[in-house]
Protein backbone atom coordinates (compact mmCIF):
# COMPACT_ATOMS: atom_id res chain seq x y z
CA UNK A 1 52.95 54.07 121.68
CA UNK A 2 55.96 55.39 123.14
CA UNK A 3 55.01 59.23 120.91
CA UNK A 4 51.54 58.93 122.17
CA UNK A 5 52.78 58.90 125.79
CA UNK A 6 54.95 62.02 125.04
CA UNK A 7 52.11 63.99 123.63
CA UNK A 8 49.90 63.30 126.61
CA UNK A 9 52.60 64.09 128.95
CA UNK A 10 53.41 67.70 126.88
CA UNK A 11 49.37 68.29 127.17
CA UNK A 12 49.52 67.57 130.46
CA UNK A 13 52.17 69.59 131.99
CA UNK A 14 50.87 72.48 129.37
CA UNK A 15 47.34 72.13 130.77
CA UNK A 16 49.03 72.08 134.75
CA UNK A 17 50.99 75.52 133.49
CA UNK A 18 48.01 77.03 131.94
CA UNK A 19 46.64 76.65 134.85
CA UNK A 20 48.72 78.29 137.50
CA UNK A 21 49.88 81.02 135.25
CA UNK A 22 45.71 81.83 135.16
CA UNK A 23 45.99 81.88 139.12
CA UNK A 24 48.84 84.51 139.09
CA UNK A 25 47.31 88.13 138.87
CA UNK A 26 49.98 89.83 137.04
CA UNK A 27 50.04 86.51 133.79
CA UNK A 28 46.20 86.32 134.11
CA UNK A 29 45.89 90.40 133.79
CA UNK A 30 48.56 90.56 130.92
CA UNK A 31 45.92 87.44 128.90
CA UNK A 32 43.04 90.21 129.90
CA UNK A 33 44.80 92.96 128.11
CA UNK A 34 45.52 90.36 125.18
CA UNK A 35 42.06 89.34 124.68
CA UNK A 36 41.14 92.90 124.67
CA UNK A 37 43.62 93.79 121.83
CA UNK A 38 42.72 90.63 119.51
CA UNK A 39 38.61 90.95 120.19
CA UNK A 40 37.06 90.25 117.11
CA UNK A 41 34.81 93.10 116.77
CA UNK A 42 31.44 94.35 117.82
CA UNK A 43 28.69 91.57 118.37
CA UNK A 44 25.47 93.54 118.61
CA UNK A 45 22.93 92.04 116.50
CA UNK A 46 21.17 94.28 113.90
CA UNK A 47 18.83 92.67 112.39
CA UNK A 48 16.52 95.39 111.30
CA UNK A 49 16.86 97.29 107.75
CA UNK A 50 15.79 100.54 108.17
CA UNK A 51 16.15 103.69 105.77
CA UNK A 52 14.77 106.67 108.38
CA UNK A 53 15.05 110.56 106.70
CA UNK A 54 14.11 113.37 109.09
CA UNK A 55 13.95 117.20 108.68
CA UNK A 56 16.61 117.63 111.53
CA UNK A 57 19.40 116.15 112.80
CA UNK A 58 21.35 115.52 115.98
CA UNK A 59 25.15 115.53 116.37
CA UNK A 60 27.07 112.68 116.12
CA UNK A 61 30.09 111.58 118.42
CA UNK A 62 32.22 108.54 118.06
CA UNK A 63 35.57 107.27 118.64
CA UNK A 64 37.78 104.20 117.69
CA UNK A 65 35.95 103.60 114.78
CA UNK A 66 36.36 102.11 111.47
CA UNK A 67 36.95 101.92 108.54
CA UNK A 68 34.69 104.89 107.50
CA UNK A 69 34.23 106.49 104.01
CA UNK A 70 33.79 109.93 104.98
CA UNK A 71 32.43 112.70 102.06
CA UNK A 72 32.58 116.59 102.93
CA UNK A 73 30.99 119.70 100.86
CA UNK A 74 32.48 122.94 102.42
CA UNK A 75 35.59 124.42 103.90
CA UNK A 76 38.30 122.36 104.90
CA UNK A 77 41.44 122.11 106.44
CA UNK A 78 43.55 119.28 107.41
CA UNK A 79 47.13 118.65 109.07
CA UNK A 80 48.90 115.34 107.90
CA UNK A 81 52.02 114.04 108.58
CA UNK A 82 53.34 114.98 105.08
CA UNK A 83 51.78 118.15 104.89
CA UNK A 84 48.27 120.34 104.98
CA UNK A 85 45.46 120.82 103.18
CA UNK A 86 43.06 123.65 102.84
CA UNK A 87 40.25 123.01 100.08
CA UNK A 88 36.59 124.78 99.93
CA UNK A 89 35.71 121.66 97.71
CA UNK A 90 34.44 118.11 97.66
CA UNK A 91 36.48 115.85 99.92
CA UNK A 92 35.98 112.30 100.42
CA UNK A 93 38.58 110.49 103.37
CA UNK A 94 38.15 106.80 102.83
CA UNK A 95 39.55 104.18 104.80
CA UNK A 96 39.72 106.13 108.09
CA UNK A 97 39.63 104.97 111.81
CA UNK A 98 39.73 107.44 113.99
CA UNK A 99 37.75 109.71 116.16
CA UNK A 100 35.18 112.57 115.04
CA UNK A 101 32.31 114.53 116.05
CA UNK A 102 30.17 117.25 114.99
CA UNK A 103 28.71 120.71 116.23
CA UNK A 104 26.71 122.61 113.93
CA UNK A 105 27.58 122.89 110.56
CA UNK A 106 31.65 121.90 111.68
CA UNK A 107 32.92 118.12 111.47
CA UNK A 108 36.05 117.47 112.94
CA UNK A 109 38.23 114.20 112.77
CA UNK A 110 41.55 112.69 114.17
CA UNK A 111 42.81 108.95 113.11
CA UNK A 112 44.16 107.68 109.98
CA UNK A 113 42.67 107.04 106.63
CA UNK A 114 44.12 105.06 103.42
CA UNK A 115 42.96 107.51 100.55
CA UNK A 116 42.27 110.98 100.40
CA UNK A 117 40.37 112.55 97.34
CA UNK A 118 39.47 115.75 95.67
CA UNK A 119 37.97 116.51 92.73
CA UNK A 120 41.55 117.24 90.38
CA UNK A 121 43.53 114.13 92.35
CA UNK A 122 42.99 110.90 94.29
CA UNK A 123 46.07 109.46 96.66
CA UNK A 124 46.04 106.91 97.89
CA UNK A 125 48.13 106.63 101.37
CA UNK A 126 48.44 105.37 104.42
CA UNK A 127 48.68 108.71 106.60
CA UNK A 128 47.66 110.56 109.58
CA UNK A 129 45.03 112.87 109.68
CA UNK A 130 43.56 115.70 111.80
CA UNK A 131 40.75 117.40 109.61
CA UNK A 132 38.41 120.23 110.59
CA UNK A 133 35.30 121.30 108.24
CA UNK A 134 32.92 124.00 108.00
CA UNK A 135 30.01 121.83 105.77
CA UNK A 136 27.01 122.54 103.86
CA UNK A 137 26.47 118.72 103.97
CA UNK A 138 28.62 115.77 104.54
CA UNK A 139 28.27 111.91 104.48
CA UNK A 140 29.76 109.22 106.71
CA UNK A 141 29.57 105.26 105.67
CA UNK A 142 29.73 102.46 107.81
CA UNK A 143 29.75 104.31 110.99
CA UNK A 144 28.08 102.93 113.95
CA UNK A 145 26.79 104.38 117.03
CA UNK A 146 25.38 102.83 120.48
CA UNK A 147 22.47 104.55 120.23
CA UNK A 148 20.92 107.59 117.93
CA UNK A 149 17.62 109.82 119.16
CA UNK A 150 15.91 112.57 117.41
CA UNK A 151 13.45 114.69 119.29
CA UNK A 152 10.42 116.80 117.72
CA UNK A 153 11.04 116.00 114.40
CA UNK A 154 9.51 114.86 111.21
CA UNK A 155 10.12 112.27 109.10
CA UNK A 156 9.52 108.79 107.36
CA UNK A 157 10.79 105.93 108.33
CA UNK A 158 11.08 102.37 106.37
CA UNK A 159 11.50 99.15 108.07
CA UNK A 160 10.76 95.86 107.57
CA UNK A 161 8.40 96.50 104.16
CA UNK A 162 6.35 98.84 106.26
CA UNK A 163 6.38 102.76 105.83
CA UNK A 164 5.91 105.16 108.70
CA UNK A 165 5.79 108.84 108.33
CA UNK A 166 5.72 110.33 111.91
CA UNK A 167 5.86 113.51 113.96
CA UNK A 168 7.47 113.12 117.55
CA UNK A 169 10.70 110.98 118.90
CA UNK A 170 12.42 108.81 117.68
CA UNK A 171 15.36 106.24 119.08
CA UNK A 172 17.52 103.79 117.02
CA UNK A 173 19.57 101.32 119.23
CA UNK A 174 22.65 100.48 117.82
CA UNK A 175 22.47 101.97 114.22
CA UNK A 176 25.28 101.16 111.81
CA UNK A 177 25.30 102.22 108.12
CA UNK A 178 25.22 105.48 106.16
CA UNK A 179 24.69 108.83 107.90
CA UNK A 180 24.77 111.37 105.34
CA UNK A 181 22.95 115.52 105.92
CA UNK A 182 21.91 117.13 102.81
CA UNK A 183 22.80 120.74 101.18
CA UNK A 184 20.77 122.59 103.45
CA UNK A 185 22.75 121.48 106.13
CA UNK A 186 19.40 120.47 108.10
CA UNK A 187 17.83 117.23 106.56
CA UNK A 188 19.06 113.72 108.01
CA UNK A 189 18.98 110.44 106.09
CA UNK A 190 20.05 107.55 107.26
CA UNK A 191 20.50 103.57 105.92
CA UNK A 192 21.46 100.89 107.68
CA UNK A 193 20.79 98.44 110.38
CA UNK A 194 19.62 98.90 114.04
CA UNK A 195 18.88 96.41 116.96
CA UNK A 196 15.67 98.13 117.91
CA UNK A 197 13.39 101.50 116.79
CA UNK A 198 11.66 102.56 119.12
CA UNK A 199 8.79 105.65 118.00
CA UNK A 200 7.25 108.18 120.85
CA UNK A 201 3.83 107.10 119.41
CA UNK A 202 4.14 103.95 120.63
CA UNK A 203 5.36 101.97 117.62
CA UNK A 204 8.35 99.51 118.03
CA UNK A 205 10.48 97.70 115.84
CA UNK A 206 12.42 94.74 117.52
């Protein structure tokens, strides 16, 4: 009996300091910043398979993201902590968080990856990099964006059984999965999951 009192009275007084330190701006805005650090990851539901391919493609844009298996085909260079690369062949960057967009035919990216891989060698490390690419086609995995919309384009589209081929606009909410553009740097395939698909015709998948 006399434990069980203890333990009530350590609850207790916890619970009572618990809660003034969550009245005190300063305690209450350090937990904030806490709870921001240990968040346990993105929550948006995708429920939809979809595999969409499209004879253009839009630039992508992301940051903080990860981890990403990234393949390139073209000319690359890339600073690392332990050194540079310059390559004109096949390189796959696996394991990497980071930041990254892409103009044109050029892919750039800034984080860290675990592995690094060309055709002669594989090494695996844990090492900065800051990579910049001229591609004739290049594939990311696991990447997801908030949202993802082609214009004037044509394409099919594969969702839930059902098979759409389709000329006009077309909007994918919260696509995550494999982004990959083909050798003549123009075609756009894409598989993964989405929250919502949304066609100019009319046609949505929800």
């Amino acid at each position: 009996m006399f434990d069980l009192k203890i333990i009530i009275t350590i609850i207790a007084t916890l619970g009572l300091l618990l809660g003034y330190l969550g009245t005190n701006p300063v305690v209450s805005g350090f937990f904030g910043s806490v709870g921001e650090r240990f968040s346990f990851g993105d929550n948006t539901q995708r429920d939809i398979d979809f595999s969409l391919s499209s004879d253009k493609y839009v630039d992508v844009d992301f940051s903080d993201k990860g981890p990403l298996n990234i393949t390139v085909n073209g000319y690359t260079t890339a600073t690392l902590r332990t050194g540079n690369l310059v390559t004109n062949k096949t390189v796959g960057i696996y394991g990497f968080h980071g930041s990254g967009s892409t103009v044109g035919n050029r892919l750039t990216l800034e984080g860290k990856m675990s592995k690094v891989q060309l055709p002669e060698i594989t090494v695996a490390v844990q090492e900065t990099v800051k990579a910049d690419s001229i591609f004739t086609s290049f594939e990311m995995e696991n990447l997801d964006l908030g949202e993802y919309t082609l214009q004037n384009v044509s394409g099919t589209l594969v969702a839930r059984g059902t098979t759409t081929q389709f000329t006009g606009d077309i909007t994918i909410a919260s696509p995550r999965g494999t982004f990959s553009v083909n050798e003549d740097n123009t075609t756009l395939k894409i598989t993964g999951k989405a929250g919502k698909i949304t066609l100019s015709n009319g046609f949505v998948i929800d």
